[in-house]
C-alpha atoms as a PDB file:
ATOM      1  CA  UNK A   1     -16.043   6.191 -16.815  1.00  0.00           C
ATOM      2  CA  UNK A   2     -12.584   6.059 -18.102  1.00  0.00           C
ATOM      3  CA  UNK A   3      -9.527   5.707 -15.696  1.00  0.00           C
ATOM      4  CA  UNK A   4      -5.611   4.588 -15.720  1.00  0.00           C
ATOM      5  CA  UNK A   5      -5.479   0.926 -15.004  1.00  0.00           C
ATOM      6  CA  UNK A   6      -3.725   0.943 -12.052  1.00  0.00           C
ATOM      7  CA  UNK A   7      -3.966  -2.483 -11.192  1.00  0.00           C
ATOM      8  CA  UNK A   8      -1.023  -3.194 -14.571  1.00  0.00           C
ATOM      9  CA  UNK A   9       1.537  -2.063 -11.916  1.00  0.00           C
ATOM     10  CA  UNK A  10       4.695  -2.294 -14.309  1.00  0.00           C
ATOM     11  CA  UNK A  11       3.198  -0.433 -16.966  1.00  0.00           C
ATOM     12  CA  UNK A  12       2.053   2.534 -14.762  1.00  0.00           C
ATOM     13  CA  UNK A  13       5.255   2.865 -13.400  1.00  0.00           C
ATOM     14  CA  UNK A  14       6.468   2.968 -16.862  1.00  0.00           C
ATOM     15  CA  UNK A  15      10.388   3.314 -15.673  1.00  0.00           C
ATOM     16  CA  UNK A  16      12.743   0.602 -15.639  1.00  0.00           C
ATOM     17  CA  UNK A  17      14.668   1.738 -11.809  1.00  0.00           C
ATOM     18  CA  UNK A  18      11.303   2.611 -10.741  1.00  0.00           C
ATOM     19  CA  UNK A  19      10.330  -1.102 -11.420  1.00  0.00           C
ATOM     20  CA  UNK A  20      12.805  -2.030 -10.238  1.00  0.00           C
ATOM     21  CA  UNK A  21      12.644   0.104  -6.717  1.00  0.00           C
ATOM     22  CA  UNK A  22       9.384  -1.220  -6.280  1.00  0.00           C
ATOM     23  CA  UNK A  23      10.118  -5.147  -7.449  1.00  0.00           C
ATOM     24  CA  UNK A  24       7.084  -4.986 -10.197  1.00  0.00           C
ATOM     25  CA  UNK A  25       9.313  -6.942 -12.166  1.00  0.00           C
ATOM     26  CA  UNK A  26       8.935  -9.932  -9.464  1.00  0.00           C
ATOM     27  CA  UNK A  27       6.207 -12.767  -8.937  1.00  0.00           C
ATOM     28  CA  UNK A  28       4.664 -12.791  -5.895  1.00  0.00           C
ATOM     29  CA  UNK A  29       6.380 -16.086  -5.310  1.00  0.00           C
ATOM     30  CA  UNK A  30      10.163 -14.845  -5.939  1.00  0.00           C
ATOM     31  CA  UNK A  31       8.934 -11.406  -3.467  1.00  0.00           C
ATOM     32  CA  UNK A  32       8.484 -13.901  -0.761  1.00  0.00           C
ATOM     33  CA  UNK A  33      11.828 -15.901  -1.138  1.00  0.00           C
ATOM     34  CA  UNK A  34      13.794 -12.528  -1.529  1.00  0.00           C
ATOM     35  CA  UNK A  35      12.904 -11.276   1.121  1.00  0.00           C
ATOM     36  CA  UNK A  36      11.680 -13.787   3.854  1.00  0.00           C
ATOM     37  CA  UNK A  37      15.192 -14.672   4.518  1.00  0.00           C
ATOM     38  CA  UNK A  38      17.825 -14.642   6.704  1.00  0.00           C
ATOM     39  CA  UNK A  39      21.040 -12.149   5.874  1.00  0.00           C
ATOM     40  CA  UNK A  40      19.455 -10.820   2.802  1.00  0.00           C
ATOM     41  CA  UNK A  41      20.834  -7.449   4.073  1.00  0.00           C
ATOM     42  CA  UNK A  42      23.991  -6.641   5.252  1.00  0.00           C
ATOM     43  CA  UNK A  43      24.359  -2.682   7.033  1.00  0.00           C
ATOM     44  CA  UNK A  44      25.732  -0.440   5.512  1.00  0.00           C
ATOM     45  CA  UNK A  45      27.303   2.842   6.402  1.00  0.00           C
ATOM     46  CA  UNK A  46      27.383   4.282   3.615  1.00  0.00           C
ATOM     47  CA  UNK A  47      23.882   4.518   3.209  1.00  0.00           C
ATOM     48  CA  UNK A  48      22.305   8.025   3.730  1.00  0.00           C
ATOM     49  CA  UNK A  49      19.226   7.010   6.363  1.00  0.00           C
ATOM     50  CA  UNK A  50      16.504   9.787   5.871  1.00  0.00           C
ATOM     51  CA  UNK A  51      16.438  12.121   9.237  1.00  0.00           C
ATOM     52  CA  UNK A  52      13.507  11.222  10.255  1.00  0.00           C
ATOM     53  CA  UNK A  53      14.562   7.522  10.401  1.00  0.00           C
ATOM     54  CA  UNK A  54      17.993   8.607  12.051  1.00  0.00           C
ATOM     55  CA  UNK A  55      16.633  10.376  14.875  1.00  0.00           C
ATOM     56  CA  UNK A  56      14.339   6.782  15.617  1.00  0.00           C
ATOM     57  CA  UNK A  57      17.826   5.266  15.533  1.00  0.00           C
ATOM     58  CA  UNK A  58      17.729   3.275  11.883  1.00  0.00           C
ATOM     59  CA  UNK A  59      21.039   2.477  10.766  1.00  0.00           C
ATOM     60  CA  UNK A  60      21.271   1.722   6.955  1.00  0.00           C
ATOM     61  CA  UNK A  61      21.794  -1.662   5.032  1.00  0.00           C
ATOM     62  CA  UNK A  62      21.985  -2.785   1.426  1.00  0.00           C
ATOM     63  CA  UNK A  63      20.864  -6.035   0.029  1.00  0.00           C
ATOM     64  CA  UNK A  64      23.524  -8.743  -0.172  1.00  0.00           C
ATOM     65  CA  UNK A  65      22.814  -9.921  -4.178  1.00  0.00           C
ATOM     66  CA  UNK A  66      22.237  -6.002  -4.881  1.00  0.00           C
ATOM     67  CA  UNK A  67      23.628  -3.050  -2.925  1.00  0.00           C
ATOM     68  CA  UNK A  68      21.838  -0.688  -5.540  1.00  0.00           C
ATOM     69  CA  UNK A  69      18.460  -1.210  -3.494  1.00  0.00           C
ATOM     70  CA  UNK A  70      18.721   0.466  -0.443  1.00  0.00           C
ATOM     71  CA  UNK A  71      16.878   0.155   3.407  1.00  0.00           C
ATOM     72  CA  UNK A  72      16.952   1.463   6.749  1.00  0.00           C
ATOM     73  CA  UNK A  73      16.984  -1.346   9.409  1.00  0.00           C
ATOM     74  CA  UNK A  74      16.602  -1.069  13.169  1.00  0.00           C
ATOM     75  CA  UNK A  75      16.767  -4.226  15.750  1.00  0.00           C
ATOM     76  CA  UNK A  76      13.915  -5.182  17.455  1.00  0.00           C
ATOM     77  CA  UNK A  77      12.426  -7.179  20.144  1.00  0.00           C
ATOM     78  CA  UNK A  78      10.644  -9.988  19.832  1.00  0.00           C
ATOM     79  CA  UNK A  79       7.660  -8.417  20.890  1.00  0.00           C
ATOM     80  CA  UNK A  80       8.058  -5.866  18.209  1.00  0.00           C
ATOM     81  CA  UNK A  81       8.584  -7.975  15.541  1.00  0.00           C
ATOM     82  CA  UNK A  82       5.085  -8.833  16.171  1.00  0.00           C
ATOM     83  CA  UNK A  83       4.059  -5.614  15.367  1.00  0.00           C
ATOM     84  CA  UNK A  84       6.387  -4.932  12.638  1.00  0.00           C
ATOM     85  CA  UNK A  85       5.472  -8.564  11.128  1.00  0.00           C
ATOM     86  CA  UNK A  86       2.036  -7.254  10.570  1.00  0.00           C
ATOM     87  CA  UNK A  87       3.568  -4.627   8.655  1.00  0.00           C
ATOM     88  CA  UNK A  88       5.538  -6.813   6.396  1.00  0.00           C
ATOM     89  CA  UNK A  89       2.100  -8.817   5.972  1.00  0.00           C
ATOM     90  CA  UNK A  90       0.151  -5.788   4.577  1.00  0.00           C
ATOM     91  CA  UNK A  91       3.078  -5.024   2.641  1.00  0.00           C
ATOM     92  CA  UNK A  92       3.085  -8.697   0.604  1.00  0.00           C
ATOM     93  CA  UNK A  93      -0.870  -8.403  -0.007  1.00  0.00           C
ATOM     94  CA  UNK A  94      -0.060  -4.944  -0.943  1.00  0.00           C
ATOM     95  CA  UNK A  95       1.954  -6.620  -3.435  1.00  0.00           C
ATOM     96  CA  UNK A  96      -0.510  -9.579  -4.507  1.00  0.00           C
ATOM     97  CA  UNK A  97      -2.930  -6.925  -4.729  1.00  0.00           C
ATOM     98  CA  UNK A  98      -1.391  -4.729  -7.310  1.00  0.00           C
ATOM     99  CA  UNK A  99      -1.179  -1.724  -4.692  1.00  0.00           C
ATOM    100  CA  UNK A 100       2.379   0.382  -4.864  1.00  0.00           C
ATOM    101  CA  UNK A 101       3.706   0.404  -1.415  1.00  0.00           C
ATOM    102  CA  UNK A 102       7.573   0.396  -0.121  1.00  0.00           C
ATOM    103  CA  UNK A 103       8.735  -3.353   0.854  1.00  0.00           C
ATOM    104  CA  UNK A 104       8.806  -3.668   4.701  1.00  0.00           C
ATOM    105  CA  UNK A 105       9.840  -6.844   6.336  1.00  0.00           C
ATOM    106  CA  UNK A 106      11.354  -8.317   9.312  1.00  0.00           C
ATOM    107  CA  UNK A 107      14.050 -10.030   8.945  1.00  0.00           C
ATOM    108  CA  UNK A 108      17.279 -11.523  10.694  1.00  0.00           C
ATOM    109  CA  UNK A 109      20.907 -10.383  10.226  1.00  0.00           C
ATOM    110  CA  UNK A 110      23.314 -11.913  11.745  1.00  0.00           C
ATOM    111  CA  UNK A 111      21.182 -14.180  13.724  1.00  0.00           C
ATOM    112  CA  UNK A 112      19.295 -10.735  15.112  1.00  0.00           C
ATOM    113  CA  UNK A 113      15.784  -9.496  14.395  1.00  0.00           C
ATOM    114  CA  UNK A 114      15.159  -6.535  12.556  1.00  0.00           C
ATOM    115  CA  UNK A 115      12.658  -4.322  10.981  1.00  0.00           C
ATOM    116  CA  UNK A 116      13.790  -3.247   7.443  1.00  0.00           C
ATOM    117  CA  UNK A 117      12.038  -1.026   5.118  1.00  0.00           C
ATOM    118  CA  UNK A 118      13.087  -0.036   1.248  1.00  0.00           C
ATOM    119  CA  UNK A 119      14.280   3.348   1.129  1.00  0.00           C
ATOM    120  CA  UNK A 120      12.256   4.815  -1.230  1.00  0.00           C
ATOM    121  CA  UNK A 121      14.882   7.315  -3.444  1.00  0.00           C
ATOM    122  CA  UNK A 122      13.841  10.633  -5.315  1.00  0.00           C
ATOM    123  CA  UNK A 123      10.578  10.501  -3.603  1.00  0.00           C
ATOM    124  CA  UNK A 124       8.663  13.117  -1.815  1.00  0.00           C
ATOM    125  CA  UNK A 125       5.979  13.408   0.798  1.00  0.00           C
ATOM    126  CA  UNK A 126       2.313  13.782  -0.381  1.00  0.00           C
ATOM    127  CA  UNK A 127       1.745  15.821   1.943  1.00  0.00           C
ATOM    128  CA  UNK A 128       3.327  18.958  -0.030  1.00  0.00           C
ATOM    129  CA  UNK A 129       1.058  17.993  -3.492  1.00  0.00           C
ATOM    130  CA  UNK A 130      -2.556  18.628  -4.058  1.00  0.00           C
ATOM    131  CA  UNK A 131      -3.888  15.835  -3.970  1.00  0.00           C
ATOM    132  CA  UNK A 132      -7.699  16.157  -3.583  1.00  0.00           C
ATOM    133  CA  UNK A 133      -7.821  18.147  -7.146  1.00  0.00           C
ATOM    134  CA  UNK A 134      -5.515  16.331  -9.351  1.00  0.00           C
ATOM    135  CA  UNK A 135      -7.223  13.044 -10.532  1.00  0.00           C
ATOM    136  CA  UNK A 136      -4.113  10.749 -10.983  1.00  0.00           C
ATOM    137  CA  UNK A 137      -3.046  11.429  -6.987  1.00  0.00           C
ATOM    138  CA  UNK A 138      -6.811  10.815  -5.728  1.00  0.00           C
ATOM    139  CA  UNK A 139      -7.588   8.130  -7.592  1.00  0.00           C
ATOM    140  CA  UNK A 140      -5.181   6.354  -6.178  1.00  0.00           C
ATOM    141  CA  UNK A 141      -5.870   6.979  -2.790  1.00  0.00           C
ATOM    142  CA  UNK A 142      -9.488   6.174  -3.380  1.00  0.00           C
ATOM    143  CA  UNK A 143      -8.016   2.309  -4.517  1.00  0.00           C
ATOM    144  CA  UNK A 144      -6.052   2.704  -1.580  1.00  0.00           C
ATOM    145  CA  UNK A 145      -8.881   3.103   1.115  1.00  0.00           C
ATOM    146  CA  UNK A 146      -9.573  -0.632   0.406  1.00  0.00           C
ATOM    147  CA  UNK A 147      -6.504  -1.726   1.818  1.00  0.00           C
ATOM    148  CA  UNK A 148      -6.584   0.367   4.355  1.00  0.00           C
ATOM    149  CA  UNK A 149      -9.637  -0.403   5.421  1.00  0.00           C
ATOM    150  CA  UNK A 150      -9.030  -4.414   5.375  1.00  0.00           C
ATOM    151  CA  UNK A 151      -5.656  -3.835   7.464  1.00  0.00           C
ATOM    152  CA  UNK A 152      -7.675  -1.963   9.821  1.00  0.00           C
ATOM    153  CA  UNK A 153      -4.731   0.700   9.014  1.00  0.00           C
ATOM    154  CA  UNK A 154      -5.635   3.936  10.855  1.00  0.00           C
ATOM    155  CA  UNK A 155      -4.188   7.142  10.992  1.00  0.00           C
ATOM    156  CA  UNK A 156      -3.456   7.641   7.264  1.00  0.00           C
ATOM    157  CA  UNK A 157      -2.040  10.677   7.182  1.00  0.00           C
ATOM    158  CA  UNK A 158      -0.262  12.318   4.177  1.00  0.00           C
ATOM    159  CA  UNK A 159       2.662  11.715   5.758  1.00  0.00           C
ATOM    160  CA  UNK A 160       2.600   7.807   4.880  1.00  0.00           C
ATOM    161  CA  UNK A 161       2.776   8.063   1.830  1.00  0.00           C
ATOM    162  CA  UNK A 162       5.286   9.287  -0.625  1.00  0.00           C
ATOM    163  CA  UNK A 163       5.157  10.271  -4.560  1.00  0.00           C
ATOM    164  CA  UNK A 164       7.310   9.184  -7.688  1.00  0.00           C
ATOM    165  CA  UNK A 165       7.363  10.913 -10.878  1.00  0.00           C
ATOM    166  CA  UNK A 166       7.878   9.001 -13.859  1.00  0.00           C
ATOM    167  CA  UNK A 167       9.848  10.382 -16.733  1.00  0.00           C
ATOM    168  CA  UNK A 168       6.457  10.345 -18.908  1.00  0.00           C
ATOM    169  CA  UNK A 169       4.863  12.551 -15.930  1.00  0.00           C
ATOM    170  CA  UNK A 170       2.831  10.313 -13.903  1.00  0.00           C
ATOM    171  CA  UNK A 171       2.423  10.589 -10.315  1.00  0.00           C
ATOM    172  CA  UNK A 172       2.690   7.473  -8.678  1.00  0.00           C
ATOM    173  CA  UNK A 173       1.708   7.554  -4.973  1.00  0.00           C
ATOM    174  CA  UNK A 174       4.080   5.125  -2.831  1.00  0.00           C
ATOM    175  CA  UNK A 175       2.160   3.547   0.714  1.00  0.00           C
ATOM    176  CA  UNK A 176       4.692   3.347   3.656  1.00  0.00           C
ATOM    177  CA  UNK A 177       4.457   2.929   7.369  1.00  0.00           C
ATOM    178  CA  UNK A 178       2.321   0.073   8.105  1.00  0.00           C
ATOM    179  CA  UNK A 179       2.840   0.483  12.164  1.00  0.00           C
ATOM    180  CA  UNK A 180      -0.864   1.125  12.622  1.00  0.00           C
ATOM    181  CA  UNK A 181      -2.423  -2.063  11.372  1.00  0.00           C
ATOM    182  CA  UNK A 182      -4.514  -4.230  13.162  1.00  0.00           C
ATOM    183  CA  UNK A 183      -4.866  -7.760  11.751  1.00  0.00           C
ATOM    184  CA  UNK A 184      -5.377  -9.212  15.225  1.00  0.00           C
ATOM    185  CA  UNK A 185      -8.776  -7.975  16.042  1.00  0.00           C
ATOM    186  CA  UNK A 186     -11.679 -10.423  15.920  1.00  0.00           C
ATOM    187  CA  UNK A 187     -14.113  -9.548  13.029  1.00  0.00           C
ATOM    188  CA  UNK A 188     -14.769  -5.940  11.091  1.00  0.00           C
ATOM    189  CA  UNK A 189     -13.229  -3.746  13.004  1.00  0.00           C
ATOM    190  CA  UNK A 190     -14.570  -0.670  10.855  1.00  0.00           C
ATOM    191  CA  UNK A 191     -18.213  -0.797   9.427  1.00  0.00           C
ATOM    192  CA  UNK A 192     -19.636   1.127   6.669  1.00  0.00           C
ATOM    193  CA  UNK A 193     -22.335   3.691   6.811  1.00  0.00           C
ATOM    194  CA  UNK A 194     -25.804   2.707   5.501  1.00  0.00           C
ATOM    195  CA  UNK A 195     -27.505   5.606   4.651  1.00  0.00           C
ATOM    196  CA  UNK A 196     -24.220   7.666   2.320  1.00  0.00           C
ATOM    197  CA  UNK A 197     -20.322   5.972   2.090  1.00  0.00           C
ATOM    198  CA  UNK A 198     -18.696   6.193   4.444  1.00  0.00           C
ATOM    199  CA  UNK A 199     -16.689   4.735   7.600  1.00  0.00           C
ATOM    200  CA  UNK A 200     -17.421   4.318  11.387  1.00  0.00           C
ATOM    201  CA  UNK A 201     -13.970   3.369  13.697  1.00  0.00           C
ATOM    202  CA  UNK A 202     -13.578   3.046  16.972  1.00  0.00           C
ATOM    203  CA  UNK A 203     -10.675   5.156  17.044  1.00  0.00           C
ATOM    204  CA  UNK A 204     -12.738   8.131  16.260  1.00  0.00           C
ATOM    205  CA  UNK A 205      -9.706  10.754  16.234  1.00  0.00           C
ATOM    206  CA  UNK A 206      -7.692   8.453  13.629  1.00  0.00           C
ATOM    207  CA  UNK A 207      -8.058   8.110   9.506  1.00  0.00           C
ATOM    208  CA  UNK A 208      -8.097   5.493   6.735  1.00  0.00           C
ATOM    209  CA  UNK A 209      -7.200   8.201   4.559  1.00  0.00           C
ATOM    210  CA  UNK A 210      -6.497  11.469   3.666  1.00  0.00           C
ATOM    211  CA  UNK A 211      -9.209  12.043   1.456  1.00  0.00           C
ATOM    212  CA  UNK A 212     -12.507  13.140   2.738  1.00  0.00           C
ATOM    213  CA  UNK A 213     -16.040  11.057   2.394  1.00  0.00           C
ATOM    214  CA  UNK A 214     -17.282  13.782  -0.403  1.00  0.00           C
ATOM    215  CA  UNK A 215     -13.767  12.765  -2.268  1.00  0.00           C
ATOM    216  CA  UNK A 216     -15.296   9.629  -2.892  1.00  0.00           C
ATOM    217  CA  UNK A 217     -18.604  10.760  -4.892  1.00  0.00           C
ATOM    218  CA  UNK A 218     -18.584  10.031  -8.758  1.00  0.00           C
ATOM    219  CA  UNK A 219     -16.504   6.425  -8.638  1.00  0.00           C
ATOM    220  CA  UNK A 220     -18.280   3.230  -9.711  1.00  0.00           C
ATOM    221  CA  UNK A 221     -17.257  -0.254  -9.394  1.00  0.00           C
ATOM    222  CA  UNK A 222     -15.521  -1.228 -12.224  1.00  0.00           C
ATOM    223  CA  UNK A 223     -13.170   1.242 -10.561  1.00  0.00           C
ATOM    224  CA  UNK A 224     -12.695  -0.022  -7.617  1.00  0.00           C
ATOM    225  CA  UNK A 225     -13.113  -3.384  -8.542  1.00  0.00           C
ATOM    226  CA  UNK A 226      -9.474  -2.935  -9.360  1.00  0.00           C
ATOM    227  CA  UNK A 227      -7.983  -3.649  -6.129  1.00  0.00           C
ATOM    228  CA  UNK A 228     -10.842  -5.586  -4.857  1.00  0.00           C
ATOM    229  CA  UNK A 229     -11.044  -8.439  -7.931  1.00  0.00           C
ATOM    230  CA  UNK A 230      -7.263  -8.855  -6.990  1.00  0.00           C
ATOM    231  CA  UNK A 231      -8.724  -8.756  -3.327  1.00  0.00           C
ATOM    232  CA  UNK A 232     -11.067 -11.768  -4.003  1.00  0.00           C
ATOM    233  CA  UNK A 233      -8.171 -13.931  -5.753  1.00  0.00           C
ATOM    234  CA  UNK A 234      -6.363 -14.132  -2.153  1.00  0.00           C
ATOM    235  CA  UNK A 235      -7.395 -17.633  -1.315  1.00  0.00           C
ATOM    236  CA  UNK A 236      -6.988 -19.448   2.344  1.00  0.00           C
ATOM    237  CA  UNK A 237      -4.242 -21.023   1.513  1.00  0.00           C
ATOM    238  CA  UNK A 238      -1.842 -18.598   0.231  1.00  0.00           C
ATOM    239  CA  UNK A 239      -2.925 -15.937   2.869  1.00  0.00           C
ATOM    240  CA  UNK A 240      -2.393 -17.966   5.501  1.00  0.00           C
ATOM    241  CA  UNK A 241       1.250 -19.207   4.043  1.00  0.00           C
ATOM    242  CA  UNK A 242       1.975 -15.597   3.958  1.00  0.00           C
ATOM    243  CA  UNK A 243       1.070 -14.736   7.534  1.00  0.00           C
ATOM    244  CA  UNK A 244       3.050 -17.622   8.710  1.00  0.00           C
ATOM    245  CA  UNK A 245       6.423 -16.960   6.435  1.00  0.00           C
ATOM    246  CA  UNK A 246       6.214 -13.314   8.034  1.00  0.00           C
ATOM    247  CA  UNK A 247       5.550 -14.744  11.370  1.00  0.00           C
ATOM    248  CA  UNK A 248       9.335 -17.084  11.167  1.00  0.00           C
ATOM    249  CA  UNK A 249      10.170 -16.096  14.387  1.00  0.00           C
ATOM    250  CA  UNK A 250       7.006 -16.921  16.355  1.00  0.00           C
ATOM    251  CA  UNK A 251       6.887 -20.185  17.876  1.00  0.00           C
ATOM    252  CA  UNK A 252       2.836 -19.604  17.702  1.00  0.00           C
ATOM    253  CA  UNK A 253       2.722 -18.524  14.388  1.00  0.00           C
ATOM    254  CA  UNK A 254       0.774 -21.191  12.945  1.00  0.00           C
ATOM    255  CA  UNK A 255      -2.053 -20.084  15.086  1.00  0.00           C
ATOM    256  CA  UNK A 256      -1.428 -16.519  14.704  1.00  0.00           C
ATOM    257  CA  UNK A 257      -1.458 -17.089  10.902  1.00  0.00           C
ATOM    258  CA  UNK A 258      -4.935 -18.829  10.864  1.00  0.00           C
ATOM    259  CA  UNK A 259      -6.426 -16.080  13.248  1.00  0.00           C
ATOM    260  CA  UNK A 260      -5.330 -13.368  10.832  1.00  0.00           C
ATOM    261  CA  UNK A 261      -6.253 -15.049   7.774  1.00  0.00           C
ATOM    262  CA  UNK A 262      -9.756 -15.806   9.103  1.00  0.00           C
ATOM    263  CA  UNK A 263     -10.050 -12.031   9.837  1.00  0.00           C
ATOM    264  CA  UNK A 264      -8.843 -10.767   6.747  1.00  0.00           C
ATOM    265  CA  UNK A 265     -10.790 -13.058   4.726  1.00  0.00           C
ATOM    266  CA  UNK A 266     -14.132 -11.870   6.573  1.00  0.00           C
ATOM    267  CA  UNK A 267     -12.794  -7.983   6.140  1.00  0.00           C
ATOM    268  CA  UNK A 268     -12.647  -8.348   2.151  1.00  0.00           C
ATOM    269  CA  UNK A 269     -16.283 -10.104   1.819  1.00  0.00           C
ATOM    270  CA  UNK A 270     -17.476  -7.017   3.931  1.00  0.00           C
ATOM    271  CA  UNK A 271     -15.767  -4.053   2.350  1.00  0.00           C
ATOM    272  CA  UNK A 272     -16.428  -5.833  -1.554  1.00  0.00           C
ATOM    273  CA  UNK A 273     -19.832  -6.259  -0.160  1.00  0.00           C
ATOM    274  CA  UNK A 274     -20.240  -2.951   1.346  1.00  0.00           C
ATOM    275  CA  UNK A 275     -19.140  -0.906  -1.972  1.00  0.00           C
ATOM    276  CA  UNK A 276     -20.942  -2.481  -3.869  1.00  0.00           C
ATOM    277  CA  UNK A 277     -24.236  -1.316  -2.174  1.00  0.00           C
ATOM    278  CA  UNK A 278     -23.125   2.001  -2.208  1.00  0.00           C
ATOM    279  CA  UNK A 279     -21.880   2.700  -6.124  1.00  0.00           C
ATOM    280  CA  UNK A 280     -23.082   1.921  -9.079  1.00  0.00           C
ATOM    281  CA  UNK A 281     -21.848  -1.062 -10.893  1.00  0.00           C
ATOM    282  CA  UNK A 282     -21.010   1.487 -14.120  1.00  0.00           C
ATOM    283  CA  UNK A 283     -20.957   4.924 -14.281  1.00  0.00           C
ATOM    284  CA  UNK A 284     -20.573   5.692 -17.934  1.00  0.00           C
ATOM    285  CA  UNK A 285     -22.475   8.680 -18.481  1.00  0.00           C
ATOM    286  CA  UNK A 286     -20.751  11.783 -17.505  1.00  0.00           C
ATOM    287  CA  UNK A 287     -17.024  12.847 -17.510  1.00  0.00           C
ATOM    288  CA  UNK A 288     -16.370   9.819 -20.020  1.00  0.00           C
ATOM    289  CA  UNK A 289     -13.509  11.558 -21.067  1.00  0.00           C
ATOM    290  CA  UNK A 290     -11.290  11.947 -18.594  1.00  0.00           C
ATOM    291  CA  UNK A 291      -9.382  15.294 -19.747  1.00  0.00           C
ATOM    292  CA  UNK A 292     -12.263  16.888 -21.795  1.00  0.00           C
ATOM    293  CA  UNK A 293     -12.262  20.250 -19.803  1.00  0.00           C
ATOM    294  CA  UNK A 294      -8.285  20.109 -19.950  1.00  0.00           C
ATOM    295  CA  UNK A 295      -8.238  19.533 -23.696  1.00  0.00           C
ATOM    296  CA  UNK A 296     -10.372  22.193 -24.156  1.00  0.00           C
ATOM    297  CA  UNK A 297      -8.876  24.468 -22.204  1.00  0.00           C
ATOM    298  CA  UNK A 298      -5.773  24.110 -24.046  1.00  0.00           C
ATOM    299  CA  UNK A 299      -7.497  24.189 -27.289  1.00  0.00           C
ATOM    300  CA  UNK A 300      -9.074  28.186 -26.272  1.00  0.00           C
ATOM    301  CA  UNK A 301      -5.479  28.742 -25.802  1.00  0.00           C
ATOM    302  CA  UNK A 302      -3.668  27.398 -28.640  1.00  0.00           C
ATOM    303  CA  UNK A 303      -6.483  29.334 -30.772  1.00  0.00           C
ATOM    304  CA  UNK A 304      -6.039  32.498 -28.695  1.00  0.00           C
ATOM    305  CA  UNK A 305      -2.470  32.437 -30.140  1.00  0.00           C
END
């Protein structure tokens, strides 16, 4: 079948600010010394926090080197740092992973901990698009469920996400809020179904995504191999040097970083595993070209005229 190649990040987003916004223009080894520092952000008043993250108390900051890019910040506990660490961790594989998602940290300014998270400008929620019938927006999502589901990341609403236009026309669909993730718990935490695709959680009222099983039907895996080739390149060692940078503040972070590294590694062998028994390894028969019934739509037209 024939599909965008999401996984050439810079080229998708085909616009030099939105590059830029989303730091496709970085290394994965320059994303982690931007931003794993202290005082990288200063607050900023000026900054117009989106209501949603006013009325949760954010206050808005600007980054030091660049006060073009933009974030809402909020101090936390130690405690919560935990949580929003995990964030920041699904964010950087997000990253290594060639998956578009809005950077989320924690970070200290002025010798306090805080949760920070890029504001994402001129975007809108997915929630007012229609996604399930236009191919670039679900396509996406379907690459997404594989992060999702190796986080553990529940309750994906439309509301975490957010969509960019670029100035060619493509949608590009932005992940944010990570504050569901579970990278703690021992093992798989969500296993596949046998018998059709699909997902069992033990959260049964929460989602990976908001697509629907049937969403899923007519994808092979060259396309999702995608996200989970750049999946199997994650080795030990950088994982676990991730987990630990994002975990600065824990005095138990070396530990924490090998339990969440041993997890994640045994989630990606399962869900690469799992896919592949359920799609074919190439599906190139049928809807080859990706447009056909659009072209020819538009052809009937133009002829009509």
């Amino acid at each position: 079948m024939s599909y965008f190649n999401y996984a050439d990040v810079a080229a998708f987003l085909h616009d030099e600010d939105l590059i830029d916004l989303l730091c496709a223009d970085s290394t994965y080894a320059d994303l982690l010394r931007r931003f794993l520092v202290d005082d990288f952000l200063v607050t900023a008043s000026a900054v117009k926090v989106p209501f949603f993250a006013e009325v949760r108390d954010y206050a808005g900051a600007v980054e030091k080197e660049d006060a073009r890019h933009q974030w809402i910040v909020k101090e936390v506990t130690d405690d919560d740092a935990l949580k929003a660490a995990m964030g920041s961790i699904c964010f950087f594989l997000d990253f290594f992973t060639k998956t578009i998602s809005a950077p989320t940290v924690v970070t200290r300014i002025r010798g306090k901990l805080f949760k920070a998270a890029k504001i994402m400008i001129r975007a809108e929620q997915l929630s007012g698009a229609n996604y399930t019938d236009i191919p670039q927006l679900k396509e996406q999502l379907a690459l997404d469920l594989v992060n999702r589901w190796i986080y553990s990341d529940e309750d994906r609403n439309p509301n975490n996400y957010m969509i960019r236009y670029t100035s060619r026309g493509d949608q590009v669909v932005i992940a944010i809020d990570f504050s569901n993730v579970d990278l703690l718990f021992p093992g798989t935490k969500i296993k596949g179904r046998q018998k059709s695709f699909g997902w069992e959680r033990i959260e049964k009222t929460r989602y990976l995504t908001p697509l629907k099983v049937e969403h899923f039907q007519g994808y092979d895996m060259e396309f999702f191999n995608m996200r989970l080739d750049a999946f199997a390149r994650l080795g030990r060692t950088k994982l676990q040097e991730t987990c630990r940078r994002c975990l600065f503040f824990r005095p138990d972070r070396a530990a924490l970083a090998r339990t969440i590294t041993d997890n994640l590694l045994g989630r990606i062998e399962y869900v690469r595993g799992y896919f592949a028994s359920q799609f074919p390894k190439s599906a190139r028969t049928g809807g080859k070209e990706k447009y056909k019934d659009m072209g020819s739509t538009f052809t009937r037209i133009y002829k009509a005229r």
